[in-house]
Protein backbone atom coordinates (compact mmCIF):
# COMPACT_ATOMS: atom_id res chain seq x y z
CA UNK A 1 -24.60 4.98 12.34
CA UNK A 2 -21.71 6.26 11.23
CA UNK A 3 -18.78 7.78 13.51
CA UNK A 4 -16.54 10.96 12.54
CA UNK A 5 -13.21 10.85 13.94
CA UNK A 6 -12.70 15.02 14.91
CA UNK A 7 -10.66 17.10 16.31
CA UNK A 8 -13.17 16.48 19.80
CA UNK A 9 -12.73 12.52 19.64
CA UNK A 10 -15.07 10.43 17.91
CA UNK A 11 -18.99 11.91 17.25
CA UNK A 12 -21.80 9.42 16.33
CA UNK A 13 -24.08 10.41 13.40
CA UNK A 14 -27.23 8.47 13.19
CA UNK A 15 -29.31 8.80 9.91
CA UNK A 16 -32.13 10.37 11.64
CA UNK A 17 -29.76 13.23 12.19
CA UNK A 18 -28.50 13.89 8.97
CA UNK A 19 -31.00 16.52 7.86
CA UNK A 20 -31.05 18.09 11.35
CA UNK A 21 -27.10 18.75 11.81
CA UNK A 22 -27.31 22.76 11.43
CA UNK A 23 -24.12 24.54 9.16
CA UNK A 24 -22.70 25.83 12.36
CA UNK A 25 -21.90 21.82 13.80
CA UNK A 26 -20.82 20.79 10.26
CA UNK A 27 -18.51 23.84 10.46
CA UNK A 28 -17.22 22.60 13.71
CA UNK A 29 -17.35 19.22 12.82
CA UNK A 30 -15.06 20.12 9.61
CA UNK A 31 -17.06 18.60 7.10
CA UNK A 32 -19.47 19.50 4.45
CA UNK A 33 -23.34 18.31 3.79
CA UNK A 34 -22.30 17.16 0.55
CA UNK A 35 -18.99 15.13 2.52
CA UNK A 36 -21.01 13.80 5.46
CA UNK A 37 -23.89 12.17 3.04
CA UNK A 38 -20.88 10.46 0.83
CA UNK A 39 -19.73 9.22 4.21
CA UNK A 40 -22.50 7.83 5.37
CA UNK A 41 -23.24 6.36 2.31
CA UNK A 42 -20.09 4.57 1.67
CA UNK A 43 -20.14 3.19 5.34
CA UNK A 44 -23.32 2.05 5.15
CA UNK A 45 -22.44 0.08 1.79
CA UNK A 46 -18.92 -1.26 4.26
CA UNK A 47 -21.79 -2.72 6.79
CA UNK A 48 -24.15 -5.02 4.33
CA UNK A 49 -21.31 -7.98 4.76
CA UNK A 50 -19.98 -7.11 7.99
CA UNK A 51 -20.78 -8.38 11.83
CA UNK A 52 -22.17 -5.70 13.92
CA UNK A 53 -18.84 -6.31 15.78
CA UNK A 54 -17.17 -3.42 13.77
CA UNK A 55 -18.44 0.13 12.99
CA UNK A 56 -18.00 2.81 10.26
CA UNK A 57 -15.40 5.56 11.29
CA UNK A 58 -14.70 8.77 8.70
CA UNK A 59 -11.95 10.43 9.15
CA UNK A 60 -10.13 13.13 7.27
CA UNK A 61 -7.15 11.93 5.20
CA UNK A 62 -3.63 14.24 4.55
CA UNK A 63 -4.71 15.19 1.15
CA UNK A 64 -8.20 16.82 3.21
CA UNK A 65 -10.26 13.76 1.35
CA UNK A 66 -12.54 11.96 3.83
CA UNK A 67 -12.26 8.23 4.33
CA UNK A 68 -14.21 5.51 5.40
CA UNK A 69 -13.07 2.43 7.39
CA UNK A 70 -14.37 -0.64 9.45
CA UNK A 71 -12.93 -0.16 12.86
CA UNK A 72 -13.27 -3.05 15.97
CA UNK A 73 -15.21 -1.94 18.88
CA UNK A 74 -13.38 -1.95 21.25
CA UNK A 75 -14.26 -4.56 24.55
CA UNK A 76 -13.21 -1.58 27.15
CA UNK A 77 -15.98 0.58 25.79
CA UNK A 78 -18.22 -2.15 24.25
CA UNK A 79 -20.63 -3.26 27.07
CA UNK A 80 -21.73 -6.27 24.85
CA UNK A 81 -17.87 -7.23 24.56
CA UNK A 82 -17.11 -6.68 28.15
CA UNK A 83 -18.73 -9.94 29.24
CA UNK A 84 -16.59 -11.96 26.98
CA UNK A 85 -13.35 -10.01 28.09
């Protein structure tokens, strides 16, 4: 899974849907085939040594390069989290 920070908040990709995102939602999403498999690739390299307490976020830097980080979930929108909270 890998989550694209937009312009419409935050929109989960899953690897099943990689092939079926059409060029019309990549063109609203703002990012290329080519951009979106680099993405998930690279996050999916960030999550071999991490907890599954953080999750892979791209989002587009100033210079129009896309990033990936390791972002918290959050315990307001984490059920699992919640019951700790």
């Amino acid at each position: 899974m890998l989550a694209l920070a937009t312009d419409y908040g935050d929109v989960e990709v899953r690897e099943e849907d990689l092939s079926s995102l059409t060029d019309a939602e990549l063109k609203r999403l703002r990012i290329t085939r080519t951009e979106l498999y680099q993405a998930f690739a690279e996050g999916t390299e960030l999550m071999k040594s991490r907890s599954d307490r953080v999750r892979p976020v791209a989002h587009k830097t100033f210079d129009g390069t896309w990033r990936v980080d390791l972002f918290r979930y959050s315990p307001t929108i984490d059920l699992l989290m919640e019951r700790r909270c």
